[in-house]
C-alpha atoms as a PDB file:
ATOM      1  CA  UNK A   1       0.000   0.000   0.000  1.00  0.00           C
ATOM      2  CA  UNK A   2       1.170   3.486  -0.956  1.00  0.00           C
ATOM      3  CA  UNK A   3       0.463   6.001   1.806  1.00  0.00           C
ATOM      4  CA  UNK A   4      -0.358  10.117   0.462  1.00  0.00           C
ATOM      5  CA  UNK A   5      -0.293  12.774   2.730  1.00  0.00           C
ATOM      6  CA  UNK A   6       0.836  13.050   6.556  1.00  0.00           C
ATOM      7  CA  UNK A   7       1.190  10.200   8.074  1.00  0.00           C
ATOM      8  CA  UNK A   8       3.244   9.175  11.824  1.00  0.00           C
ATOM      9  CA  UNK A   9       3.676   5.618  10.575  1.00  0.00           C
ATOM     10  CA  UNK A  10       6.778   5.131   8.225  1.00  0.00           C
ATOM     11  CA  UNK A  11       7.111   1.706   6.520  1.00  0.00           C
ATOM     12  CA  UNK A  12       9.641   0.455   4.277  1.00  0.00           C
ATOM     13  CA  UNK A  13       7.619  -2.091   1.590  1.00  0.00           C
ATOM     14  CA  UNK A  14       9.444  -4.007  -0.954  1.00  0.00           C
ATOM     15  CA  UNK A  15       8.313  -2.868  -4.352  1.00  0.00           C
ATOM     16  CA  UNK A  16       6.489  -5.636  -6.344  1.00  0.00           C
ATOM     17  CA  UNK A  17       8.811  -7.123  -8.518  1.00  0.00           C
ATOM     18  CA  UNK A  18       8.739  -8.618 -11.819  1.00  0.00           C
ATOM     19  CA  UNK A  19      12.511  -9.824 -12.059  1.00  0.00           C
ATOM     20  CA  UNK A  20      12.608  -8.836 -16.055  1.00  0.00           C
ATOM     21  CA  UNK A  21      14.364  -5.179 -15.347  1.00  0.00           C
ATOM     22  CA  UNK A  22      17.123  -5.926 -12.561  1.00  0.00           C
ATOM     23  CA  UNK A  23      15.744  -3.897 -10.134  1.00  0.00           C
ATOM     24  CA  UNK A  24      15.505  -6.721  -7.307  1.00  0.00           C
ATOM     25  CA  UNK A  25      15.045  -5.639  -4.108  1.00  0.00           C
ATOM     26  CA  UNK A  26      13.625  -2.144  -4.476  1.00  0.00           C
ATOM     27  CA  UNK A  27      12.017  -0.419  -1.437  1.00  0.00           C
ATOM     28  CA  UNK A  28      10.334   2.786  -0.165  1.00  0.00           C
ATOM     29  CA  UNK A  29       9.096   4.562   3.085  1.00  0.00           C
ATOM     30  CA  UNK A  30       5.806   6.090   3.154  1.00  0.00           C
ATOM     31  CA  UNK A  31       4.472   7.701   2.964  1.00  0.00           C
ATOM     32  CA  UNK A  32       5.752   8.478  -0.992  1.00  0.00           C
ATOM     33  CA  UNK A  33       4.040  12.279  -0.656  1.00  0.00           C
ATOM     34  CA  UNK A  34       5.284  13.710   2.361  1.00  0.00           C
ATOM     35  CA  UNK A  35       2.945  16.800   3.023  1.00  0.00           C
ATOM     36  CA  UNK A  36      -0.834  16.650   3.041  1.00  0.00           C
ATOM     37  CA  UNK A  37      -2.271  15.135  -0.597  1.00  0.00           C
ATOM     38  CA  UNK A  38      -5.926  13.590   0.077  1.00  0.00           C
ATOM     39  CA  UNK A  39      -8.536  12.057  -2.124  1.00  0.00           C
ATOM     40  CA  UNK A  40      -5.801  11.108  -4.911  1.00  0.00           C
ATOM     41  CA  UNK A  41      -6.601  10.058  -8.226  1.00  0.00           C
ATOM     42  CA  UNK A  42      -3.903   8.166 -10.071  1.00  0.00           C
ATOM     43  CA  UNK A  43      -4.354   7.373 -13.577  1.00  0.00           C
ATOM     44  CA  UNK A  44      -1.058   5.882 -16.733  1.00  0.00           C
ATOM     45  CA  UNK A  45      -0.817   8.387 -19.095  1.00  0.00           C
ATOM     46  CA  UNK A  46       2.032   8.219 -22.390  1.00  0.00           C
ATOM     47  CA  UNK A  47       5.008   7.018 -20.245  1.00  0.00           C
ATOM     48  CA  UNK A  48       4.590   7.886 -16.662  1.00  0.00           C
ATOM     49  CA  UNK A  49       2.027   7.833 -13.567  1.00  0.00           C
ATOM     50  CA  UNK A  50      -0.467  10.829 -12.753  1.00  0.00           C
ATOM     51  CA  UNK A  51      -1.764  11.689  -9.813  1.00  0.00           C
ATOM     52  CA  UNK A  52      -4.370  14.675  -8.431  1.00  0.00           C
ATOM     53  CA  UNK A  53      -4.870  15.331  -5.041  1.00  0.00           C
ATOM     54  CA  UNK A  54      -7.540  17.524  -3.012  1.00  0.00           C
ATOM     55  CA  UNK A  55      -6.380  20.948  -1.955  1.00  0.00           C
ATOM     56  CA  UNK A  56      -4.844  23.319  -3.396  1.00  0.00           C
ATOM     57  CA  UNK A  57      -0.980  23.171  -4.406  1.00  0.00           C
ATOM     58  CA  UNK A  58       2.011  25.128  -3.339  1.00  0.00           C
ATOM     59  CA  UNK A  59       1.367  27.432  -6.383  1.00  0.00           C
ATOM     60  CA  UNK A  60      -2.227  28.294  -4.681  1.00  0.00           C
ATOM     61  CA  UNK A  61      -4.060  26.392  -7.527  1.00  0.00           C
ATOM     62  CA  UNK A  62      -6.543  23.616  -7.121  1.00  0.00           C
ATOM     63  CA  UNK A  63      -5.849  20.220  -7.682  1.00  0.00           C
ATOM     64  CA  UNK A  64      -2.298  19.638  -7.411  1.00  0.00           C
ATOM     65  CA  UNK A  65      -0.741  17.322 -10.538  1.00  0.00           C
ATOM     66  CA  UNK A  66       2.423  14.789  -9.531  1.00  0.00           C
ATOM     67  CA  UNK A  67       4.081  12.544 -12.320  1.00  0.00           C
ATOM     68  CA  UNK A  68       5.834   9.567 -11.281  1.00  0.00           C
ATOM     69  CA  UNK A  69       7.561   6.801 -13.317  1.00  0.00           C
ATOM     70  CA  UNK A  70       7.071   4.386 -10.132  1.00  0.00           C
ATOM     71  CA  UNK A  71       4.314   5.026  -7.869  1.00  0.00           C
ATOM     72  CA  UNK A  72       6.908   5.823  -5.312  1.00  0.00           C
ATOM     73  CA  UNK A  73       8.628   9.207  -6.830  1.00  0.00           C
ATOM     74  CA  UNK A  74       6.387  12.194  -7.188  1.00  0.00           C
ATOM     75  CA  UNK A  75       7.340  15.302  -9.074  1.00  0.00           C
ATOM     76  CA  UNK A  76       4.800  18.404  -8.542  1.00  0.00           C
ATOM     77  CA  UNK A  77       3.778  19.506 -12.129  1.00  0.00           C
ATOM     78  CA  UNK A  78       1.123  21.754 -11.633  1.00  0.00           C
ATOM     79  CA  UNK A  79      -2.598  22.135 -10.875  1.00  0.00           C
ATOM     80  CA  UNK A  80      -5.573  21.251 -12.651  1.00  0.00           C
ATOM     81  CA  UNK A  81      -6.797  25.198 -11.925  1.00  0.00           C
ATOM     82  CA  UNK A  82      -3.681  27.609 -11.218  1.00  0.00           C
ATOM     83  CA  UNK A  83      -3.952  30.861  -9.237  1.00  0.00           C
ATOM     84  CA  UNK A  84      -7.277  33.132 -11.046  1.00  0.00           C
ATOM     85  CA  UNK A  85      -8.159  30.277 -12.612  1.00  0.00           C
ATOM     86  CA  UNK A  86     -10.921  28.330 -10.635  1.00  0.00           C
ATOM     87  CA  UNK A  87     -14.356  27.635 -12.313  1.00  0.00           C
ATOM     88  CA  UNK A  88     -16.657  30.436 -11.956  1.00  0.00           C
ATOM     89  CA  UNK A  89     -19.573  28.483 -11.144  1.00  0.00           C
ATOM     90  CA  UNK A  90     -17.493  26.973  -7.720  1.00  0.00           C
ATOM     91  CA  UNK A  91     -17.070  29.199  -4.810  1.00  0.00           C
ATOM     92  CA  UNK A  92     -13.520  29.371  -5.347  1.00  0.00           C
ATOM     93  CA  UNK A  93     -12.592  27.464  -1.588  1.00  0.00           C
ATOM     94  CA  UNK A  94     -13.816  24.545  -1.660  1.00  0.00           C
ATOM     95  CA  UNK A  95     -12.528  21.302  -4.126  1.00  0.00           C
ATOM     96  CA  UNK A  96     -12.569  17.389  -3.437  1.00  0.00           C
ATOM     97  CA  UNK A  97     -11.846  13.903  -5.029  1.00  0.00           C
ATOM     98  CA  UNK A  98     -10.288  15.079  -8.167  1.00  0.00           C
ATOM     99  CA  UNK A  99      -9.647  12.174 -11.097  1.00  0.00           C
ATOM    100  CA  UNK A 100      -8.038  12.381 -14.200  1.00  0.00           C
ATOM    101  CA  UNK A 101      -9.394  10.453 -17.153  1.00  0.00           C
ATOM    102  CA  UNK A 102      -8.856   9.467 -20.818  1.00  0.00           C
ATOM    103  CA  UNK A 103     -12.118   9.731 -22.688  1.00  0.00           C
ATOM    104  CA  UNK A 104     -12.621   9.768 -26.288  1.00  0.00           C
ATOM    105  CA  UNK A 105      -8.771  11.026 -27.273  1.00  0.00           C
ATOM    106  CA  UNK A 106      -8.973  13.866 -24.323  1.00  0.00           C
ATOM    107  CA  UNK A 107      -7.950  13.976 -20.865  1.00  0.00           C
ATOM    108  CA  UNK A 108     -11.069  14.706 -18.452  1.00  0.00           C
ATOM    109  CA  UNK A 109     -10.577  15.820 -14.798  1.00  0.00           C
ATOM    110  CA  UNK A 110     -13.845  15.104 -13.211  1.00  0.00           C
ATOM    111  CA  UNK A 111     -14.218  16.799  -9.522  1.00  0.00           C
ATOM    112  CA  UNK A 112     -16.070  18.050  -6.440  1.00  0.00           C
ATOM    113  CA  UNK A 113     -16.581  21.724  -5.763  1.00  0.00           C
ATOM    114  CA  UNK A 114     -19.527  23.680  -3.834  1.00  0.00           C
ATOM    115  CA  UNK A 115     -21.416  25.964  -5.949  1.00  0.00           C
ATOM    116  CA  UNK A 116     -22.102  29.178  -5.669  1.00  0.00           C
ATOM    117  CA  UNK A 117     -24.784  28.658  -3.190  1.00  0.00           C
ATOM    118  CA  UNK A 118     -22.442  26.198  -1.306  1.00  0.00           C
ATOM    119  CA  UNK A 119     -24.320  22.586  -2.971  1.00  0.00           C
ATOM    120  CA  UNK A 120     -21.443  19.791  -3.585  1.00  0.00           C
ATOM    121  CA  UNK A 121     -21.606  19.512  -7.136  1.00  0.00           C
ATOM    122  CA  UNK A 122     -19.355  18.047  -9.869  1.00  0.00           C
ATOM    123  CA  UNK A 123     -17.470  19.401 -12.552  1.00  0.00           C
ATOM    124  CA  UNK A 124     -15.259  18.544 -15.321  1.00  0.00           C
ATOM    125  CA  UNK A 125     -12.232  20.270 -16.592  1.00  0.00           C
ATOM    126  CA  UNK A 126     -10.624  19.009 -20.115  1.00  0.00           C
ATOM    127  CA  UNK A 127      -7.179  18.725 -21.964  1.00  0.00           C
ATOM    128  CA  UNK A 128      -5.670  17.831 -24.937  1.00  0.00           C
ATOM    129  CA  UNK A 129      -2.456  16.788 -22.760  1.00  0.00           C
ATOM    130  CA  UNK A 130      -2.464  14.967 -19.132  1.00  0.00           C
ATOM    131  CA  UNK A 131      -0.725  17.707 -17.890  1.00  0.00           C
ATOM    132  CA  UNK A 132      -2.460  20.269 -18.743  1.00  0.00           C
ATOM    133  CA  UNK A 133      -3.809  23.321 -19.317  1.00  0.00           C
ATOM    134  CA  UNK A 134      -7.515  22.575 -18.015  1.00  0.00           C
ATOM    135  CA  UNK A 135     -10.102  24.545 -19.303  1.00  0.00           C
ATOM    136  CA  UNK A 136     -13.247  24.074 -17.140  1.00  0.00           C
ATOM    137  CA  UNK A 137     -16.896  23.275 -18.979  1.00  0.00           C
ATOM    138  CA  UNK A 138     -18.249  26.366 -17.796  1.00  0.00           C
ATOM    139  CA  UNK A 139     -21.356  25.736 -15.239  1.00  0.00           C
ATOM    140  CA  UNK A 140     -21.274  22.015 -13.256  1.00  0.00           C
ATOM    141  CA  UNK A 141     -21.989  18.486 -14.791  1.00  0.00           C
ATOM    142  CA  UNK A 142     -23.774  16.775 -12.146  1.00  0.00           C
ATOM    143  CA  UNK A 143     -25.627  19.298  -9.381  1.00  0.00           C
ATOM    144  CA  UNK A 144     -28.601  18.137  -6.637  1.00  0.00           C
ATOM    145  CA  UNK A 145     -30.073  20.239  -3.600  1.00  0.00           C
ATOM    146  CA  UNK A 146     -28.568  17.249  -1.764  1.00  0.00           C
ATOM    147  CA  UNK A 147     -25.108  18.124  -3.609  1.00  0.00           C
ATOM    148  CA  UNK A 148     -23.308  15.234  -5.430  1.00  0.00           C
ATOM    149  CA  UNK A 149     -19.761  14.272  -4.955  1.00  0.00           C
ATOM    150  CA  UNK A 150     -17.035  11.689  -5.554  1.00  0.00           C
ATOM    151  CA  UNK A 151     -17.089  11.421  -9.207  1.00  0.00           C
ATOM    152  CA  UNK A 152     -15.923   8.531 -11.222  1.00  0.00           C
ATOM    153  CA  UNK A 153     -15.695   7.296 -14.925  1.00  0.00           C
ATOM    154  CA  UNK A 154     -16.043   3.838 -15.982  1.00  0.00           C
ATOM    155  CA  UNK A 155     -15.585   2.832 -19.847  1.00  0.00           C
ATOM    156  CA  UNK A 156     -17.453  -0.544 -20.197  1.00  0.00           C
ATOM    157  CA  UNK A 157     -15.962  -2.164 -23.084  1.00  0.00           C
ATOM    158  CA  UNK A 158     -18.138  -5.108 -23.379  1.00  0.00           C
ATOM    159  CA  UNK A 159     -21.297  -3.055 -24.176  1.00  0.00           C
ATOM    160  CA  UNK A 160     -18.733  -0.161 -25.618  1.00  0.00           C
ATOM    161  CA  UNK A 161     -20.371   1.927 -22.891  1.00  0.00           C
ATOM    162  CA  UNK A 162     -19.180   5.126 -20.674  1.00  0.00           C
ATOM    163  CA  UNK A 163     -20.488   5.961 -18.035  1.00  0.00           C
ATOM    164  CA  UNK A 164     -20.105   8.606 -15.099  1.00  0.00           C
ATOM    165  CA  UNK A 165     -20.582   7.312 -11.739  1.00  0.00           C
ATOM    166  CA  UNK A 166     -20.708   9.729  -8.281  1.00  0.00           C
ATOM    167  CA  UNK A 167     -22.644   9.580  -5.053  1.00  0.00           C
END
């Protein structure tokens, strides 16, 4: 198990191991993001590992972006919305459960943010690169008086279905 955020238990793990690139014996002490990264969303994009996190990043943007080419070392990219850049629908405080996701040749990054009367609702921000720049879709994608959260996107391809799943 890979531990994000703060954490007062350190473990060393030994790193799965396929024996076909000579890196036998591997380890790492978590947790592998040493400062607080909730709710992260890890998706393989081109050559490397991408994760999101909840919160806003050292830069003051929303939605912090890591690459790793292990799971274990994280290099802070960016944020899904930098500084002055937060949806204008959202309150501009508060963001959740961010996931990044490859749907039909883009890169979506589905996520929680109250609107501007303070409902949970979700949103989607798109790319034509994992990394960015997001551009958000302008008004929420999923909003109820209950407020909606945790979003989630599941290809099905079986029935060559795609679906969007959140509580």
């Amino acid at each position: 198990m890979l531990l994000v955020g703060e954490a007062e238990i350190f473990e060393e793990v030994d790193v799965w191991d396929d024996g076909d690139d000579g890196d036998e014996g591997k380890s790492f002490c978590n947790p592998v993001v040493a400062q607080d990264a909730p709710d992260p969303g890890v998706t393989w994009a081109k050559d490397a590992w991408y994760m999101v996190t909840t919160g806003q990043g050292p830069d003051g943007g929303a939605f912090d972006i890591r690459r790793s080419p292990d799971l274990v070392s994280w290099q802070a990219i960016g944020s899904i919305f930098p500084p002055g850049s937060h949806p204008k629908w959202s309150n501009n405080t508060d963001y959740w459960a961010p996931e990044i996701h490859h749907v039909n040749g883009r890169f979506n990054a589905y996520f929680t943010a109250r609107n501007e009367k303070g409902v949970l609702s979700v949103g989607v921000a798109t790319s034509d690169k994992v990394e960015g720049p997001y551009v958000d879709a302008g008004q929420p994608l999923v909003t109820d008086p209950v407020g909606t959260m945790d979003a989630t996107f599941f290809r099905d391809e079986d029935l060559d279905a795609q679906y969007l799943i959140w509580k």
